[in-house]
N, C-alpha and C. Protein backbone atom coordinates (compact mmCIF):
# COMPACT_ATOMS: atom_id res chain seq x y z
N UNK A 1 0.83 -1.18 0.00
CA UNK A 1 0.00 0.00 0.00
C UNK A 1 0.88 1.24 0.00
N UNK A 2 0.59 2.61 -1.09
CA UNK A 2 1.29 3.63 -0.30
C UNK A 2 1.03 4.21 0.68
N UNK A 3 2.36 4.96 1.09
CA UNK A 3 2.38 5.62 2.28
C UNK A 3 2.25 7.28 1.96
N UNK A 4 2.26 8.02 2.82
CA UNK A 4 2.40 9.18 2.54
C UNK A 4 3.06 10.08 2.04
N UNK A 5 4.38 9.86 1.96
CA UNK A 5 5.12 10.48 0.68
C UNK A 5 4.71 9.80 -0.54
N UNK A 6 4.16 8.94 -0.52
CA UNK A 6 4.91 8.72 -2.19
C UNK A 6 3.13 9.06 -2.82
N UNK A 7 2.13 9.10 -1.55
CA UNK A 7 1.01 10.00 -2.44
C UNK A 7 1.20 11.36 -2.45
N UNK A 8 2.06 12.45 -1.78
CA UNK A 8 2.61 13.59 -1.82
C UNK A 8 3.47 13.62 -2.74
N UNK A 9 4.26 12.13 -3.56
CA UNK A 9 4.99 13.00 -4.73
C UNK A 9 3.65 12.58 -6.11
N UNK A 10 3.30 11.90 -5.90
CA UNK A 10 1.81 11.86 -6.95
C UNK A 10 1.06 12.99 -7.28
N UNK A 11 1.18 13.56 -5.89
CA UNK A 11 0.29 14.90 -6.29
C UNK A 11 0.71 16.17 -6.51
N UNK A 12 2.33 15.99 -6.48
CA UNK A 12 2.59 16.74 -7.09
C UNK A 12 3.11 16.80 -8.28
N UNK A 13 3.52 15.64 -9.32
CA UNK A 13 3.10 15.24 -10.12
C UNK A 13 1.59 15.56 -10.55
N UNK A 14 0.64 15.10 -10.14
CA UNK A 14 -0.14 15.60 -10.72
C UNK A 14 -0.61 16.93 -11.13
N UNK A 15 -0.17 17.89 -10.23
CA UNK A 15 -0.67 19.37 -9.95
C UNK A 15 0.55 19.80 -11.14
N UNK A 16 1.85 19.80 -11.52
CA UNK A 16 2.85 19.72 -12.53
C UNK A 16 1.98 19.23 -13.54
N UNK A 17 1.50 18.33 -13.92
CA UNK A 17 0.82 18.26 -15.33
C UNK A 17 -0.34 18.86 -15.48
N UNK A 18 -1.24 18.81 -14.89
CA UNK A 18 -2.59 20.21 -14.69
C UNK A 18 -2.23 21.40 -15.06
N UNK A 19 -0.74 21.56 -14.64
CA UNK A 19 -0.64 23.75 -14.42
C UNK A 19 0.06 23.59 -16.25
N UNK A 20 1.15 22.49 -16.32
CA UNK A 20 1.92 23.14 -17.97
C UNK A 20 1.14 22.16 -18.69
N UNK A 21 0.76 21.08 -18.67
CA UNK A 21 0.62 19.98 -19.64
C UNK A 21 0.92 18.90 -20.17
N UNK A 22 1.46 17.80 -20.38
CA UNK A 22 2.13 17.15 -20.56
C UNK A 22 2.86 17.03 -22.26
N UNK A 23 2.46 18.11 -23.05
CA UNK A 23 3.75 18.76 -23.62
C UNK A 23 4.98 19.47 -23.03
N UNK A 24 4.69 20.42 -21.87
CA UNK A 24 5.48 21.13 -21.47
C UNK A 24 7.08 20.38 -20.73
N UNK A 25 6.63 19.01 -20.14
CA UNK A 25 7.22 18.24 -18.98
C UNK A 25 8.64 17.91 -19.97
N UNK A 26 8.44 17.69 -21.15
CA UNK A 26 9.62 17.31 -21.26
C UNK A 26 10.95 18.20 -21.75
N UNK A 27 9.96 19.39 -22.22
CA UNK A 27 10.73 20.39 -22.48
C UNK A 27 10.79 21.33 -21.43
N UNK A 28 10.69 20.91 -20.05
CA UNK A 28 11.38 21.41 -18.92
C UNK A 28 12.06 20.66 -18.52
N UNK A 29 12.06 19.58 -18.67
CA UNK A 29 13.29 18.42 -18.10
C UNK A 29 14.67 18.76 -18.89
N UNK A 30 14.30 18.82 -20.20
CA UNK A 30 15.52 19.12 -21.24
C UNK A 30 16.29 20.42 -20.32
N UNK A 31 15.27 21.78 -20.32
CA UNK A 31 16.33 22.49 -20.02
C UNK A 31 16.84 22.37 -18.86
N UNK A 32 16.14 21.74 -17.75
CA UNK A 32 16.70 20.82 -16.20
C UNK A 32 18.15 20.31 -16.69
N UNK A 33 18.15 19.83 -17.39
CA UNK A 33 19.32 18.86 -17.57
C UNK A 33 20.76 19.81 -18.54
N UNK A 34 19.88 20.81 -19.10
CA UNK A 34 20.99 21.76 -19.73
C UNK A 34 21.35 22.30 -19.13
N UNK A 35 20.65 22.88 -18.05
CA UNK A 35 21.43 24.06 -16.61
C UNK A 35 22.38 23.21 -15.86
N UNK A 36 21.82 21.98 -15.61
CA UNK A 36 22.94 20.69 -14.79
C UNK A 36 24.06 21.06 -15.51
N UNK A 37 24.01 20.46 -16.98
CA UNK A 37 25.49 20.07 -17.44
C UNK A 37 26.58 21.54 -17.18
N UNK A 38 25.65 22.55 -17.89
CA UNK A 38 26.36 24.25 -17.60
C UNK A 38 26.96 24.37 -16.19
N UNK A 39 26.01 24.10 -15.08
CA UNK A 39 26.45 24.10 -14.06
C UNK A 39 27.72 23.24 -13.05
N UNK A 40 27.88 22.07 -13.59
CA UNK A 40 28.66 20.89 -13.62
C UNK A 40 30.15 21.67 -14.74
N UNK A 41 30.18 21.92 -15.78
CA UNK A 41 30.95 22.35 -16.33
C UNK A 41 31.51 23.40 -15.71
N UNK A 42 30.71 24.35 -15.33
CA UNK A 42 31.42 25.85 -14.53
C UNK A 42 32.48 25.28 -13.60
N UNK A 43 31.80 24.19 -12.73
CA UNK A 43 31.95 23.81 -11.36
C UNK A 43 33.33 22.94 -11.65
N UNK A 44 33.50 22.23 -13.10
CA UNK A 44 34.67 22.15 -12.72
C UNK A 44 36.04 22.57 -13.49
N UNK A 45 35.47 24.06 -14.34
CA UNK A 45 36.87 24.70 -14.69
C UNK A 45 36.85 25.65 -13.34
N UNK A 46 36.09 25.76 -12.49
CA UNK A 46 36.48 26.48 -11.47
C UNK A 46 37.39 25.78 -10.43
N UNK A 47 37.17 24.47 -10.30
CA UNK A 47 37.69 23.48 -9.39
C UNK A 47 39.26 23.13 -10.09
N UNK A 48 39.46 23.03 -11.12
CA UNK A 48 40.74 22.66 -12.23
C UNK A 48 41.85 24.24 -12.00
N UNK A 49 40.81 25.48 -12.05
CA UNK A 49 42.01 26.71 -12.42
C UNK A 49 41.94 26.95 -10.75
N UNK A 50 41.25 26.69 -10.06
CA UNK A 50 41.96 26.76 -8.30
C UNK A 50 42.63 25.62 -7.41
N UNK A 51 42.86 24.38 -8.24
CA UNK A 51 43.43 23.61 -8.00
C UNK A 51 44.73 23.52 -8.44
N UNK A 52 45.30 24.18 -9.80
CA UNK A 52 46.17 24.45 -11.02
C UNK A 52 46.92 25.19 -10.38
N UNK A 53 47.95 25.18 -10.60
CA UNK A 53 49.26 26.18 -10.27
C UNK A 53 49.72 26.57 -11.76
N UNK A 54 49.38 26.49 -12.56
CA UNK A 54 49.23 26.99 -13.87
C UNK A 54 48.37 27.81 -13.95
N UNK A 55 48.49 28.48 -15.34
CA UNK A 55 47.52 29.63 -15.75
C UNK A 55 46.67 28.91 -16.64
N UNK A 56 45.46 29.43 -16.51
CA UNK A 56 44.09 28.51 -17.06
C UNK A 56 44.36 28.56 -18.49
N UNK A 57 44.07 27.13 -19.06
CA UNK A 57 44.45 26.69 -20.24
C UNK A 57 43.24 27.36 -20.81
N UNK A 58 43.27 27.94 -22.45
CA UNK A 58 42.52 28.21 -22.84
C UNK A 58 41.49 27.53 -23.73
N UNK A 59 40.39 27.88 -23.13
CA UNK A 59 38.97 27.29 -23.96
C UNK A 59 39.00 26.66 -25.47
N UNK A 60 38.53 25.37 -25.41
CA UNK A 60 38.79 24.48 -27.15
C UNK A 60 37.87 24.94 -27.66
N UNK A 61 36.66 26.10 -27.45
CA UNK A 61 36.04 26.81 -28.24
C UNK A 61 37.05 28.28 -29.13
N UNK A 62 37.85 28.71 -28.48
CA UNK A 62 38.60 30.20 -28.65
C UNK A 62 39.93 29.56 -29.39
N UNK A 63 40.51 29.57 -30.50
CA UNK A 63 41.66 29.41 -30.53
C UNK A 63 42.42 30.13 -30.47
N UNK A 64 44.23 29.61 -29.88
CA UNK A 64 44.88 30.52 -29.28
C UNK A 64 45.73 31.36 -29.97
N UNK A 65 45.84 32.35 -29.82
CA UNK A 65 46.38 33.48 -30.80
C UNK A 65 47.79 33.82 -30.24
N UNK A 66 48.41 34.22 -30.72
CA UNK A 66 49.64 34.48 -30.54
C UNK A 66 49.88 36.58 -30.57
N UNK A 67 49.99 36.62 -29.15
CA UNK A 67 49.97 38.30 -29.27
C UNK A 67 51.25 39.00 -28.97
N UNK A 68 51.31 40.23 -30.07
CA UNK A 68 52.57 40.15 -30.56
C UNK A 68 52.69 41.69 -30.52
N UNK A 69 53.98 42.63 -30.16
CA UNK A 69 53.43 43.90 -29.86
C UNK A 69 53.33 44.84 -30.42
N UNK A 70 53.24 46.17 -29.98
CA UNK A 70 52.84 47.43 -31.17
C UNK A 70 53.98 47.04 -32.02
N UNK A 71 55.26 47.17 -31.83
CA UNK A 71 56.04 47.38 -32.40
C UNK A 71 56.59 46.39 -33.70
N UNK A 72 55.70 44.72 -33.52
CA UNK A 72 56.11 43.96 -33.92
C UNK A 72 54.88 44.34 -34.85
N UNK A 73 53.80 44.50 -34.87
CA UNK A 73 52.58 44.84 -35.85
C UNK A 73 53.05 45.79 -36.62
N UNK A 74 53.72 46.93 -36.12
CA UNK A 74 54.03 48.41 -36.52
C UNK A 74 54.87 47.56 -38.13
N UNK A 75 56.03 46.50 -37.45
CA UNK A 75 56.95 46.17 -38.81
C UNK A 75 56.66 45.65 -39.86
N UNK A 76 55.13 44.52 -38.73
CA UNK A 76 55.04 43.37 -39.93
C UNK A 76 54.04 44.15 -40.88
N UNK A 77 53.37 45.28 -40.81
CA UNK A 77 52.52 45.92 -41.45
C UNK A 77 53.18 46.74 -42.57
N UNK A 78 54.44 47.19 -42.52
CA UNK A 78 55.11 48.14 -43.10
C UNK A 78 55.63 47.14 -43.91
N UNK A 79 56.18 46.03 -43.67
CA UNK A 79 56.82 44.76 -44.75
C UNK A 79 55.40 44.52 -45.41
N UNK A 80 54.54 43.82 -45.15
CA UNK A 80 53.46 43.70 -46.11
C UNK A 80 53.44 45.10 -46.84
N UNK A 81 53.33 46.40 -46.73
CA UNK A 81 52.75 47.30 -47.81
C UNK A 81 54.15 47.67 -48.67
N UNK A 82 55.77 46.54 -48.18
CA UNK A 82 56.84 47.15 -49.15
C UNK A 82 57.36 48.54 -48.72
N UNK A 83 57.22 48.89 -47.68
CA UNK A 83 58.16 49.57 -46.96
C UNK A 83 59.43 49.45 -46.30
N UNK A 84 60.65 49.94 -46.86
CA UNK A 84 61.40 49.66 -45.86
C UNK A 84 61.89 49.90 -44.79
N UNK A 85 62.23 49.13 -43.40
CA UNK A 85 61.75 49.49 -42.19
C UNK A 85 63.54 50.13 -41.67
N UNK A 86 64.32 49.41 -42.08
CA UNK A 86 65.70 49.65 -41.46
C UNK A 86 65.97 51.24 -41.11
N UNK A 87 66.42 51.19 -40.34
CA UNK A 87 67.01 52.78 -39.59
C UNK A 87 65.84 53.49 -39.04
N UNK A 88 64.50 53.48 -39.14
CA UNK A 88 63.48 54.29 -38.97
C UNK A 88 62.70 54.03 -37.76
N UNK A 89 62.67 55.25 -37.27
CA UNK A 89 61.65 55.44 -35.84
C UNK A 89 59.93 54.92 -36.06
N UNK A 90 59.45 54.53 -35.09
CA UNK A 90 58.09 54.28 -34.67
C UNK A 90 57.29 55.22 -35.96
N UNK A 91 57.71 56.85 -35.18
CA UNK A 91 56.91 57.37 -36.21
C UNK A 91 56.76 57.50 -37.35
N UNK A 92 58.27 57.58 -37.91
CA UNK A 92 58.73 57.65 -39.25
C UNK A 92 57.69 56.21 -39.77
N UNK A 93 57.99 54.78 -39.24
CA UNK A 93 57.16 54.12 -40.00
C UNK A 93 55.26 54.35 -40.07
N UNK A 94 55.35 54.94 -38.58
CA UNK A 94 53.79 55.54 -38.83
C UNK A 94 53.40 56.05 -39.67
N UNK A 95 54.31 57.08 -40.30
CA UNK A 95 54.06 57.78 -40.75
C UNK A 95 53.55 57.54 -42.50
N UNK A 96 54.74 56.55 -42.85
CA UNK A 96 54.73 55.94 -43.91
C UNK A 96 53.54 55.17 -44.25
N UNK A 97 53.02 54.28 -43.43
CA UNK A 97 52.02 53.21 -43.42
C UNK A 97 51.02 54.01 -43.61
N UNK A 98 50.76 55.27 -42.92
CA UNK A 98 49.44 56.25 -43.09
C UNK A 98 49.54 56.61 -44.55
N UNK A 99 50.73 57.46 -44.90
CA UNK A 99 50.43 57.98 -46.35
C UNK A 99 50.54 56.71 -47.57
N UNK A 100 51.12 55.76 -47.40
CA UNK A 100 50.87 54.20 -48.21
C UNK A 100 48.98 53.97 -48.33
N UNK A 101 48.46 53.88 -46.84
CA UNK A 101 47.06 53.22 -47.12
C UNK A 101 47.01 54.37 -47.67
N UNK A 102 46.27 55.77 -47.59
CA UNK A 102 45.23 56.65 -48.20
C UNK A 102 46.03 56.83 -49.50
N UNK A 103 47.27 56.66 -49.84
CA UNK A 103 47.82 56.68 -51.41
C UNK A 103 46.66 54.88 -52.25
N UNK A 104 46.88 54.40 -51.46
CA UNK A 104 45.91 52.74 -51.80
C UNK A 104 44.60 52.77 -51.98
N UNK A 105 44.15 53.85 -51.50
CA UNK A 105 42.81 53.93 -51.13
C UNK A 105 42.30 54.77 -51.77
N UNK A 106 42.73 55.84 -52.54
CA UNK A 106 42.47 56.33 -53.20
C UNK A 106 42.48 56.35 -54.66
């Protein structure tokens, strides 16, 4: 015979299919189970980068780029447009690369 919980989870079960429907049930379970996994996932790059004495590896969604500085952009930009870079200041190549594009661009 049941006992009293298990007609208290019946009825609430039942009162759950009365209020959405029994279309609704499974497409609340789905997203039940999508917040789990999200939540489970958070839980353990948070647990991995505070456990890590390393710096957090980066995401296999993002690939990793290689960052490189003003100065190294400043050259490799001036070699692509056929400028030559030897002997010349920051600005001097600034300067060049500016009047190169709007000479290109026009």
């Amino acid at each position: 015979m049941l006992e009293g919980w298990e007609w208290i989870i019946i009825g609430v079960v039942a009162i759950v299919i009365i209020m959405w429907g029994p279309a609704k049930i499974p497409q609340f379970a789905k997203a039940l189970g999508q917040a789990k996994g999200e939540f489970n996932k958070a839980s353990k790059e948070f647990n991995d980068a505070a456990n890590s004495d390393a710096p957090a590896k980066p995401s296999a969604a993002k690939p990793a780029v290689a960052l490189k500085s003003k100065d190294e952009l400043l050259l490799e930009t001036a070699q692509k447009l056929g400028i030559p870079t030897e002997g010349k200041t920051r600005e001097q190549l600034s300067e060049e690369i500016s009047v190169t594009v709007k000479s290109l661009g026009a």
